[in-house]
Protein backbone atom coordinates (compact mmCIF):
# COMPACT_ATOMS: atom_id res chain seq x y z
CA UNK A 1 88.05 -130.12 -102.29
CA UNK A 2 87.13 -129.20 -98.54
CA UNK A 3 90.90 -127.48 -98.23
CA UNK A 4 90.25 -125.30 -101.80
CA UNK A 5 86.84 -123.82 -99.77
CA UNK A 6 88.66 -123.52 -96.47
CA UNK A 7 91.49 -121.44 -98.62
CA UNK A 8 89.02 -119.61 -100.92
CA UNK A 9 87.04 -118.40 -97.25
CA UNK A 10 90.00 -117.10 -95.83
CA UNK A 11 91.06 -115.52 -98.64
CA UNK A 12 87.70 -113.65 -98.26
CA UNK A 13 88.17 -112.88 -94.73
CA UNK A 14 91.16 -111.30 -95.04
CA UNK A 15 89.95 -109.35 -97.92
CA UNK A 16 86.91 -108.01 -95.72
CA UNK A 17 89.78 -107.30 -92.84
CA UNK A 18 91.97 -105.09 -95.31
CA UNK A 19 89.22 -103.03 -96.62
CA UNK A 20 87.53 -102.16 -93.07
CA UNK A 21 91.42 -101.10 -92.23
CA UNK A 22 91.60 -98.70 -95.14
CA UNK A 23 87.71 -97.58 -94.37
CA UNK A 24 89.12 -96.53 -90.90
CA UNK A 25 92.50 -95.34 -91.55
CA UNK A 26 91.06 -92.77 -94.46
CA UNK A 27 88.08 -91.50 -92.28
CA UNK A 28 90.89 -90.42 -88.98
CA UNK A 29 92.62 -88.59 -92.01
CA UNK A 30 89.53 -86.23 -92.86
CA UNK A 31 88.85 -85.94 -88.82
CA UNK A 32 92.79 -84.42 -88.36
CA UNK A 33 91.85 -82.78 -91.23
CA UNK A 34 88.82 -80.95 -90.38
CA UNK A 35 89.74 -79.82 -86.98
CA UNK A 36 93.00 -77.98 -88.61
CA UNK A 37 92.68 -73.93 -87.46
CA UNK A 38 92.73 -71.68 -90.76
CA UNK A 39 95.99 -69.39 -90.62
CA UNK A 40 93.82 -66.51 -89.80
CA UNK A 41 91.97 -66.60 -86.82
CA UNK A 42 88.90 -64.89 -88.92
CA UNK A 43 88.85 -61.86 -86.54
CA UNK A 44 88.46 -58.06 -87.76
CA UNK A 45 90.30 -55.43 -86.05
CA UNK A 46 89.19 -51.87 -86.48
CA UNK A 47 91.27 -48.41 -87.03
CA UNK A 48 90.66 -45.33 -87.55
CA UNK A 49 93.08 -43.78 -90.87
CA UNK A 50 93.49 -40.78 -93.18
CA UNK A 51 93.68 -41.70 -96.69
CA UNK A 52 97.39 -40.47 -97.94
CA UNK A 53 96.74 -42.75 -101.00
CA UNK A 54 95.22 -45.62 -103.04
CA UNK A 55 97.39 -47.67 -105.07
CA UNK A 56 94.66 -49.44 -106.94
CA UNK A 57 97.10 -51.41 -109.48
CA UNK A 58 98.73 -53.17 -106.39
CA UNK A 59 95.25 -52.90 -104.35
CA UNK A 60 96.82 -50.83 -101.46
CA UNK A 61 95.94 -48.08 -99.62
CA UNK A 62 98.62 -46.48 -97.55
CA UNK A 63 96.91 -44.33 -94.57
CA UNK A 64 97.97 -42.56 -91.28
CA UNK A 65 96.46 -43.72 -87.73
CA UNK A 66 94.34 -40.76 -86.21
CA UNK A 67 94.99 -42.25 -82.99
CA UNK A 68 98.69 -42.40 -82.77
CA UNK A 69 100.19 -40.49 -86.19
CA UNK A 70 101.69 -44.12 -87.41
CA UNK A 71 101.72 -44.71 -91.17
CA UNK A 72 100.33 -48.31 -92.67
CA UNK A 73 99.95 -49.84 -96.12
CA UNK A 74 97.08 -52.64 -96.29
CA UNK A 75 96.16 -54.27 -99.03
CA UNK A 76 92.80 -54.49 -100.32
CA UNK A 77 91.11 -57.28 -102.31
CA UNK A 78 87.99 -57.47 -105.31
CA UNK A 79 86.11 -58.92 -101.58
CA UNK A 80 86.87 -55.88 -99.91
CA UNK A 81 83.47 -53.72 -98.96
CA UNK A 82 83.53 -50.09 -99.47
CA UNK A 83 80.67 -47.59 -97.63
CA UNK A 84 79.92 -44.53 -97.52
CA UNK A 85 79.15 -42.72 -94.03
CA UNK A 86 75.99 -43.39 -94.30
CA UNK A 87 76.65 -47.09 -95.43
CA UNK A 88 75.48 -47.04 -99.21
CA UNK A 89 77.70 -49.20 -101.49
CA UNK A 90 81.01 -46.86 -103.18
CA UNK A 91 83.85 -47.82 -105.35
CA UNK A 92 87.32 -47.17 -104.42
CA UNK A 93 87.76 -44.43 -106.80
CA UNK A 94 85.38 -42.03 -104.96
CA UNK A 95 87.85 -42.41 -102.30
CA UNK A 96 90.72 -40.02 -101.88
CA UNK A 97 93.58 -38.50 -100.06
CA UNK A 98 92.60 -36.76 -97.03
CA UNK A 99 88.96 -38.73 -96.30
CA UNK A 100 88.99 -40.29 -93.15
CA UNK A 101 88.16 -44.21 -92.99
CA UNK A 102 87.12 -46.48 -90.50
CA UNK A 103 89.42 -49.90 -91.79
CA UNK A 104 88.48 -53.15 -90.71
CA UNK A 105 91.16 -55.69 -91.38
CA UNK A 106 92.22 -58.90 -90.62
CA UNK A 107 94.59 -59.06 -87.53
CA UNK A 108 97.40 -61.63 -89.20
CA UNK A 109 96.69 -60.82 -93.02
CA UNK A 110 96.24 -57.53 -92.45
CA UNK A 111 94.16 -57.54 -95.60
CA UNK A 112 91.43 -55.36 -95.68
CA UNK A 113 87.75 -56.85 -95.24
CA UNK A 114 86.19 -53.19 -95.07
CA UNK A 115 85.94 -49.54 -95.53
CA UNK A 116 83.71 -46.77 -94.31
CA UNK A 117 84.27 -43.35 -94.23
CA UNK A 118 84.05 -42.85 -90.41
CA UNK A 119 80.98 -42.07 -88.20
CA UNK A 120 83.14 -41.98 -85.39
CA UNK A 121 82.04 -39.33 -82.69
CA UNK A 122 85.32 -38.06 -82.43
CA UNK A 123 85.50 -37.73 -86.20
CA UNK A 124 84.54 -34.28 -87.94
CA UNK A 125 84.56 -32.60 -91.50
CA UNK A 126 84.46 -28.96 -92.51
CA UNK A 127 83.34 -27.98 -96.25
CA UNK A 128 83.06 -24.77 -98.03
CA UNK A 129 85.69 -23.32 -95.52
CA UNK A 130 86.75 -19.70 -96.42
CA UNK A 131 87.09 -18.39 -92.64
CA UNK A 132 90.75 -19.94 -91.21
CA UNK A 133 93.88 -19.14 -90.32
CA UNK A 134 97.02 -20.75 -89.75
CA UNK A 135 99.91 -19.90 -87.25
CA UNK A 136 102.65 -22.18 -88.15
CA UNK A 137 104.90 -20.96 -84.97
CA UNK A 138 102.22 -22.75 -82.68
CA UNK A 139 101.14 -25.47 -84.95
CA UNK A 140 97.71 -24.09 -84.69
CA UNK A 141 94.33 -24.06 -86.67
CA UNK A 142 91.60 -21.60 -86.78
CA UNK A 143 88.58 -22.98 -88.31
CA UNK A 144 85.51 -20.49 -88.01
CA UNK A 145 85.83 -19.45 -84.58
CA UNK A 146 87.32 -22.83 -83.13
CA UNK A 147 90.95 -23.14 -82.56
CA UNK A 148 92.31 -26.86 -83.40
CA UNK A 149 96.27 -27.93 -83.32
CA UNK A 150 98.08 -29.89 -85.75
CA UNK A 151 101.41 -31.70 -86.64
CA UNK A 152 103.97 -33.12 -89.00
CA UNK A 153 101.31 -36.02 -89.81
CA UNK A 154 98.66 -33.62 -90.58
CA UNK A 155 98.07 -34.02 -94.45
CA UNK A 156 97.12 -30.76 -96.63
CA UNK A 157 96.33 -31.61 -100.43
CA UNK A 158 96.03 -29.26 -103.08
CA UNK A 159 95.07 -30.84 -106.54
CA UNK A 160 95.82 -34.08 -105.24
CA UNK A 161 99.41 -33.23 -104.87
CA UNK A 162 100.96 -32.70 -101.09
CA UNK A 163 101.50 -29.35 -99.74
CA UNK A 164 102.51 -27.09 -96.49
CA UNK A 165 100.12 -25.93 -94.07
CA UNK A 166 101.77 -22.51 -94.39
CA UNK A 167 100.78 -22.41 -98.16
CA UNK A 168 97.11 -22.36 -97.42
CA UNK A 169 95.67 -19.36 -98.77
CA UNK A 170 92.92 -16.75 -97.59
CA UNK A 171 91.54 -17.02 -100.68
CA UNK A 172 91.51 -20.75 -100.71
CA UNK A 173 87.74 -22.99 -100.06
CA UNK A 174 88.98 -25.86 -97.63
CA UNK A 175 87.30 -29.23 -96.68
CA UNK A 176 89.04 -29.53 -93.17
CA UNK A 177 89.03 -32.78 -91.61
CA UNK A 178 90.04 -34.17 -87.82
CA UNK A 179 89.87 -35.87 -84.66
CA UNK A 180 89.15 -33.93 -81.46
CA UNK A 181 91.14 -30.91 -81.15
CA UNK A 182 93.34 -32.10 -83.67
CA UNK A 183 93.36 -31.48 -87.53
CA UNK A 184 93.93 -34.46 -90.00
CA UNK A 185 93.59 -33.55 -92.77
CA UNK A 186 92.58 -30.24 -95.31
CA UNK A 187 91.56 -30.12 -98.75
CA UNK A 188 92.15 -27.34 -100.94
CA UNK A 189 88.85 -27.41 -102.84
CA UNK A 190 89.37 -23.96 -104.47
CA UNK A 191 92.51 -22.74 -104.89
CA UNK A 192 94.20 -19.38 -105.46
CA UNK A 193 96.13 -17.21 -108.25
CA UNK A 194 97.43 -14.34 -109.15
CA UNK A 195 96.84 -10.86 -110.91
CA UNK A 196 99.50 -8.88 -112.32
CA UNK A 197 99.42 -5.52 -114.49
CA UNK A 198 101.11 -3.96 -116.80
CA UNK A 199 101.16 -1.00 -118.86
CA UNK A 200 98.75 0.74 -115.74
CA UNK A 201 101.19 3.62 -115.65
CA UNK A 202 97.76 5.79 -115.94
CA UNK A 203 95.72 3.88 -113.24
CA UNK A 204 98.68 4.22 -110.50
CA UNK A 205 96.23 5.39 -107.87
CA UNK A 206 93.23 4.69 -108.81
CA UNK A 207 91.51 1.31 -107.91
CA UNK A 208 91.31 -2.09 -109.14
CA UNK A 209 88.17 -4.58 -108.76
CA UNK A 210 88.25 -7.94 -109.59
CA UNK A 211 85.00 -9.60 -109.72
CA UNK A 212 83.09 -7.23 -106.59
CA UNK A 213 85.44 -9.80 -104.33
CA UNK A 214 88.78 -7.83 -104.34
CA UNK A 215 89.19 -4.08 -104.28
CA UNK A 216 92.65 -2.31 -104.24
CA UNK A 217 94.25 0.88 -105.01
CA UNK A 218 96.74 0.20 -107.75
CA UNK A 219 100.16 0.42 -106.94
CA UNK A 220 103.86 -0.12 -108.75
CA UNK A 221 104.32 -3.66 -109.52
CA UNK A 222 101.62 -4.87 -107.66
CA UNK A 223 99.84 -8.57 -107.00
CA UNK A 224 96.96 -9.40 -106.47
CA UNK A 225 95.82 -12.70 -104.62
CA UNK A 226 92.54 -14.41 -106.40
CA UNK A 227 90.50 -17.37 -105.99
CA UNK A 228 90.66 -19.57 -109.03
CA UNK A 229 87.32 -18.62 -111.53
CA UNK A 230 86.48 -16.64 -114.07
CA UNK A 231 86.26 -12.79 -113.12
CA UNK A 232 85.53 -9.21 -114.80
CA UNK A 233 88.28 -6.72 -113.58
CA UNK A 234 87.58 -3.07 -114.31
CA UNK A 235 90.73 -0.41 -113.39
CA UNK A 236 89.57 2.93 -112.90
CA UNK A 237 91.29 6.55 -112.30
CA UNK A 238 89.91 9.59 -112.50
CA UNK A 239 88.65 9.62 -116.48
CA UNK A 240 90.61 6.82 -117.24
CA UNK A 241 88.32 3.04 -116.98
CA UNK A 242 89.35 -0.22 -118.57
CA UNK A 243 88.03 -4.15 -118.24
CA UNK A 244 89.10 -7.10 -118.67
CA UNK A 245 87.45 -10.42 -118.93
CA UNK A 246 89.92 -12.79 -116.81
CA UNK A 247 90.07 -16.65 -115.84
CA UNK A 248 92.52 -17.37 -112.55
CA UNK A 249 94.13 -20.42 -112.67
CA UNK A 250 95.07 -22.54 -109.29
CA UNK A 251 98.84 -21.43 -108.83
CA UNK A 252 98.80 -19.05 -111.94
CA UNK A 253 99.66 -15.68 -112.66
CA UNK A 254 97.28 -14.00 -115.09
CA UNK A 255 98.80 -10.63 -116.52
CA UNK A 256 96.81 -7.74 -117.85
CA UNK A 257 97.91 -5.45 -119.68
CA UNK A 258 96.41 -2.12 -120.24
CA UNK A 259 99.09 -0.29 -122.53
CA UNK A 260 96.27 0.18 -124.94
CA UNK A 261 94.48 2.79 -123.06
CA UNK A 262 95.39 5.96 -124.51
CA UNK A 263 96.37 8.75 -122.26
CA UNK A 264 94.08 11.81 -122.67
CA UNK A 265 95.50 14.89 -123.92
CA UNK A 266 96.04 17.53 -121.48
CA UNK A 267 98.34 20.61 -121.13
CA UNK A 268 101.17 20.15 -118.34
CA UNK A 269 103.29 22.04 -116.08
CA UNK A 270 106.99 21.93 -115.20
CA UNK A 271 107.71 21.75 -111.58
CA UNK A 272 110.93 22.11 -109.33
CA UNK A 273 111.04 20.91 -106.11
CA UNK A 274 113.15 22.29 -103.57
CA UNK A 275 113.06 20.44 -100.15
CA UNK A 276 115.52 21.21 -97.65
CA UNK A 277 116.11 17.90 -96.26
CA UNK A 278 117.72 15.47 -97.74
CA UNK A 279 115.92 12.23 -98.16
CA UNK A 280 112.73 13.47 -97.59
CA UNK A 281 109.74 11.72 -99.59
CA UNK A 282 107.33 13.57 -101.83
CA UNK A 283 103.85 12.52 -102.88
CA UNK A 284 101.81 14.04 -105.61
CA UNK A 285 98.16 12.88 -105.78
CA UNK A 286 99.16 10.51 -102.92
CA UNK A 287 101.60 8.76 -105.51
CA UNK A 288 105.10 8.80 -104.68
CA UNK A 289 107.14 10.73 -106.69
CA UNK A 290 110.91 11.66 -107.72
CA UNK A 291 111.94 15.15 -107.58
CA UNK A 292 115.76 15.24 -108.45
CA UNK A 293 114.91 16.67 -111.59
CA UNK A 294 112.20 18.24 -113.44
CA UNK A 295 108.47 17.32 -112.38
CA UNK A 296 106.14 17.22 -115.44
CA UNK A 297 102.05 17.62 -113.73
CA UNK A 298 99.16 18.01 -115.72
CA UNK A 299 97.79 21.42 -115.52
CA UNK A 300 95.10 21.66 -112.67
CA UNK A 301 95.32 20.83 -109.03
CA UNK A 302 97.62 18.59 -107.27
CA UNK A 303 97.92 17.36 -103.79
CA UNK A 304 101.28 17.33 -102.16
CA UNK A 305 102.54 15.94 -99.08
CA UNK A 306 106.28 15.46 -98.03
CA UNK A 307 107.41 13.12 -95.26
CA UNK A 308 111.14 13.14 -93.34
CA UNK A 309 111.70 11.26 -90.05
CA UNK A 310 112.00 13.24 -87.45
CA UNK A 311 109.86 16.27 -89.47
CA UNK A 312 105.95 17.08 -89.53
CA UNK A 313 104.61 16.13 -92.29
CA UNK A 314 103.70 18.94 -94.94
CA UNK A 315 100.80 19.34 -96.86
CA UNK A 316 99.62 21.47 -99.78
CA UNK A 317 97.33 21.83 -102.67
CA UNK A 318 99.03 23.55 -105.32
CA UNK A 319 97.79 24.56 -109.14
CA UNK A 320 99.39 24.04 -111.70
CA UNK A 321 99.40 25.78 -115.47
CA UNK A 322 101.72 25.43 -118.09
CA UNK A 323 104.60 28.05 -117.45
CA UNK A 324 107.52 27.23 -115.19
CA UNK A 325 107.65 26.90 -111.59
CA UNK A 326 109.95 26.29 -108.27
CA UNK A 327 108.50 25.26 -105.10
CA UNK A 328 110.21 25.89 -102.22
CA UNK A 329 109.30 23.25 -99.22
CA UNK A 330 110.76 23.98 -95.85
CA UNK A 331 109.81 21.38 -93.44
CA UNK A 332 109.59 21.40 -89.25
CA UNK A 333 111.33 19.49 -86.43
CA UNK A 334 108.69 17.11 -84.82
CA UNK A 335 109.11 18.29 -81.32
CA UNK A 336 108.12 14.76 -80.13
CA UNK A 337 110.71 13.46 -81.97
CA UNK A 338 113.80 15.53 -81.01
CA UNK A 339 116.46 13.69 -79.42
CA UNK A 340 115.80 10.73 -79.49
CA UNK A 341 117.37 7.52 -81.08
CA UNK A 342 116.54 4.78 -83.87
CA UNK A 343 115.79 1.29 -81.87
CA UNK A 344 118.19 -1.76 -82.76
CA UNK A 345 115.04 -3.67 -83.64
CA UNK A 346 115.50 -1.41 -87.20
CA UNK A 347 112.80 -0.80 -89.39
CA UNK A 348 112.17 2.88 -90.58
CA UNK A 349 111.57 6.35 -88.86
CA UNK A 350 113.06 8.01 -85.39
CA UNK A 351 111.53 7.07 -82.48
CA UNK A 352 111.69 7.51 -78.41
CA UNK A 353 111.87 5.30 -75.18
CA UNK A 354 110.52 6.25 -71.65
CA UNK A 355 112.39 6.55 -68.91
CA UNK A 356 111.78 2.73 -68.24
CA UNK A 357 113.48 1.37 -71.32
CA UNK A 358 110.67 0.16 -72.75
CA UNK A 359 109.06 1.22 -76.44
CA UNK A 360 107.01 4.20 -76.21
CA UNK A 361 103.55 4.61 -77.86
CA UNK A 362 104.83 6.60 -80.19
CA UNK A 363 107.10 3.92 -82.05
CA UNK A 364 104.35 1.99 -83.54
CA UNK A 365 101.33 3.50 -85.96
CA UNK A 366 98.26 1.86 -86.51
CA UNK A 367 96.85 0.53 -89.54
CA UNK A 368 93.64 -0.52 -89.45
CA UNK A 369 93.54 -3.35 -86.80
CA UNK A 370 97.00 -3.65 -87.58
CA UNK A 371 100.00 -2.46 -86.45
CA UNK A 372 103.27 -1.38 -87.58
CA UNK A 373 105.94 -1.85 -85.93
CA UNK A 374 109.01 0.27 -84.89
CA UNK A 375 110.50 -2.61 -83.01
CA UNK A 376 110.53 -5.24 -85.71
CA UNK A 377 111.22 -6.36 -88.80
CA UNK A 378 110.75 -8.81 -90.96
CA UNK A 379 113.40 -10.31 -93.88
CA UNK A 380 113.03 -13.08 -96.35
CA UNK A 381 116.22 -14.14 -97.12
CA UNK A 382 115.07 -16.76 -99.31
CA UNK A 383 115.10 -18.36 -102.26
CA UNK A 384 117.71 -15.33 -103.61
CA UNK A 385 116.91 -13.50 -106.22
CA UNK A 386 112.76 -14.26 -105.65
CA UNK A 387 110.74 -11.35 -106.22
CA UNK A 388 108.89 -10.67 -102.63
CA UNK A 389 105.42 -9.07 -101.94
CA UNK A 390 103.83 -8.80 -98.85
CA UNK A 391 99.89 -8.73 -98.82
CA UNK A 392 100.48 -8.29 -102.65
CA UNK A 393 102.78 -5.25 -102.27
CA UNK A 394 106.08 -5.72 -104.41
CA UNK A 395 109.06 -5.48 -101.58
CA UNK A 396 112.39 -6.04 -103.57
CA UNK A 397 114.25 -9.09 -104.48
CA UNK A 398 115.10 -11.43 -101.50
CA UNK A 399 117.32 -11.04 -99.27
CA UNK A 400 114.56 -8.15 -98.26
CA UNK A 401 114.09 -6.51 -95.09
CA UNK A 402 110.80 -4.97 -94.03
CA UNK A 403 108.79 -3.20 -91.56
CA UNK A 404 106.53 -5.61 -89.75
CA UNK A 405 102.98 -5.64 -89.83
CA UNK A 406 101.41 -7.30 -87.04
CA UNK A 407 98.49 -9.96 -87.80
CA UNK A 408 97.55 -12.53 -90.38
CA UNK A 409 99.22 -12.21 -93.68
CA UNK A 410 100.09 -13.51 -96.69
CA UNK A 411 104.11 -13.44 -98.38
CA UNK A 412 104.26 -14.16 -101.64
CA UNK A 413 107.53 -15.28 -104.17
CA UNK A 414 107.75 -14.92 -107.46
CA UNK A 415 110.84 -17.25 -108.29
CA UNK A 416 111.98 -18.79 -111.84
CA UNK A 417 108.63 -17.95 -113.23
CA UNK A 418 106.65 -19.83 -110.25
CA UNK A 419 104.72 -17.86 -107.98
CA UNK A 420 104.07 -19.75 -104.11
CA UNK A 421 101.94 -17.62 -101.09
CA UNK A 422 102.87 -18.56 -97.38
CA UNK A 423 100.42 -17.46 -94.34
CA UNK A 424 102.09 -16.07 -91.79
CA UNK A 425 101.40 -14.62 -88.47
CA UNK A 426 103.00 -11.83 -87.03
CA UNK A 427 103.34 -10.28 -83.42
CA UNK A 428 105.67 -7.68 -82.24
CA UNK A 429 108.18 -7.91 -79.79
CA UNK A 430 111.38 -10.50 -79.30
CA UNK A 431 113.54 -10.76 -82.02
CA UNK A 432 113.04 -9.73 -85.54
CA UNK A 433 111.31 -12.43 -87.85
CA UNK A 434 113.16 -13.97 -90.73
CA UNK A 435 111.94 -16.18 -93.52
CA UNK A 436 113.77 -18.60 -95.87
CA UNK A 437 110.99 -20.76 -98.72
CA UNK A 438 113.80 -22.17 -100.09
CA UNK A 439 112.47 -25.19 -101.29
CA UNK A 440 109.64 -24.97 -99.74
């Protein structure tokens, strides 16, 4: 009986043993456990990025450094905190290409703990922009009166879809964003189109006004650069007025067509002109005009001018009735002129050199605060078979060579029904300038 309690007290000692062993081995398990590091060390790393765009099905946003011009994709989470500048609570749709963010992320996840559009000094932003220019040959920006540079990672947006800096617009309203001296990002916020005309055979000369914001005189096949809105356009010439109620569309060409105006009856007069040099140009009512044949003028008086290079110009009012006439136009050598030779740089007209070599004053006219030159030219060779105009002047089909106009202007192509506008800027001097937009 004593053995059976000896046996029955071991049993319970051993018992006791096993379960203080298990007590001890399971509480080192949860103390290896709980000093384990989590695979992210739980720091944030900051950078500073231009929005190129926001993937929100795959919760991404794929941005370019404004420090070093690298591109990133980071993905984002429903965690992920989103503030304005001024740190009130956004979504992620009132973000969007071309804002600039300051991204806090994890440094081995790389996933994205936080967004702010960025208060960094060295950040700015530009809205309501309408004075800039852009001179693609130096990859510079004028904004206002400050002069910024930019590159290839610069982004330019126009209805969210990526575009060239060179097809920025005068016209255009611009939210222009950057870092220092440097340009990040712009933001076509109004956009341009187009004006065309047709059936204006009896407002060639007169003047067009589109909305009090752009006045022309009305010439052949011209276009006229618009920012997008809705606009009255009257035409006007002499006794002749017509208006339109127009809407420009970003990128669109609106045509108007005034065959409907109904010429006013008048008696006319059939003119010959006889010019003795060949090639000269005549202008009636300063409208250029062909005079191979028979010239049919409304009675009255006309103004007439007739250029030649090389030759004064002529001037004379003349009046007209309805019986027959010839006018016989003999025109002077330009004394200035005699002798000398057409530069190689092209363009049109004879003009001298001084006894240095170097382009005389007289091989360049002015233009306003522009000037044209006698030394260059300009040619867009490209795409072939675009219809070119220059400041909204038609200039022939491409390949087209022109005179150049120095200063800030603005080609545009008219190619398989799609019109595009490129800012350029020109300068005289060195070699001609040539342009291809294919594909562009």
């Amino acid at each position: 009986m004593r053995k059976i309690r000896l046996i029955l007290a071991g049993m319970v000692i051993l018992a006791c043993a096993l379960l203080c062993a298990c007590a001890s081995s399971s509480s080192t398990r949860w103390h290896i456990k709980s000093t384990t590091k989590p695979a992210d060390d739980g720091k944030a790393a900051v950078i500073i990025g231009v929005v190129i765009a926001i993937d929100e099905k795959n919760q991404s946003i794929s941005f370019i450094s404004a420090e070093d011009g690298s591109s990133n994709i980071f993905p984002y989470n429903s965690a992920t905190a989103i503030y304005s500048k001024s740190g009130t609570d956004i979504s992620m749709a009132q973000l969007s290409p071309g804002m600039v963010l300051d991204i806090s992320y994890g440094k081995s996840s790389k996933l994205i703990e936080k967004v702010q559009v960025s208060g960094s000094k060295d950040v700015w932003e530009n809205r309501g922009v309408v004075s800039f220019s852009v001179d693609d040959s130096k990859r510079a920006m004028r904004v206002g009166q400050s002069m910024y540079s930019y590159d290839d990672s610069t982004l330019v947006y126009s209805d969210g879809q990526k575009i060239s800096m060179m097809e920025l617009n005068p016209q255009d309203k611009l939210i222009v964003r950057g870092y220092g001296t440097k340009v990040l990002s712009v933001v076509v916020e109004k956009g341009h189109g187009y004006i065309s005309l047709t059936g204006d055979s009896l407002f060639i000369g007169g003047y067009i006004d589109v909305g009090g914001t752009v006045v022309k005189v009305i010439e052949k096949d011209m276009l006229l650069i618009v920012r997008e809105g809705n606009y009255k356009v009257e035409v006007r010439n002499g006794e002749y007025i017509a208006e339109r109620q127009v809407m420009v569309e970003r990128n669109e060409n609106c045509e108007l067509d005034f065959s409907d105006v109904a010429p006013i009856v008048t008696n006319n007069g059939n003119i010959r002109f006889n010019i003795d040099v060949e090639g000269a140009s005549l202008f009636i009512d300063n409208v250029e005009t062909k005079y191979a044949g028979m010239v049919v003028l409304p009675t009255g008086k006309h103004e007439i001018k007739v250029t030649a290079n090389g030759y004064q110009t002529y001037t004379e009012t003349i009046e007209v009735d309805v019986s027959y006439r010839i006018i016989d136009i003999k025109l002077r050598k330009d004394e200035q002129q005699t002798g000398t030779e057409k530069p190689t740089g092209g363009g049109e007209g004879t003009t001298g050199e001084n006894q240095t070599g170097e382009p005389s004053t007289s091989e360049t006219k002015s233009l306003g605060q522009d000037i044209v030159s006698r030394i260059n030219d300009v040619t867009v060779s490209g795409p072939e078979g675009g219809y070119v105009y220059f400041d909204g002047i038609y200039k022939g089909v491409a390949p087209v060579t022109f005179d150049m106009i120095t200063g800030e202007h603005v080609i545009s192509i008219l190619y398989n029904k799609e019109i595009k506008s490129y800012s350029v800027v020109l300068a005289e001097g060195g070699d001609d300038v040539v342009y291809d937009f294919t594909g562009k």
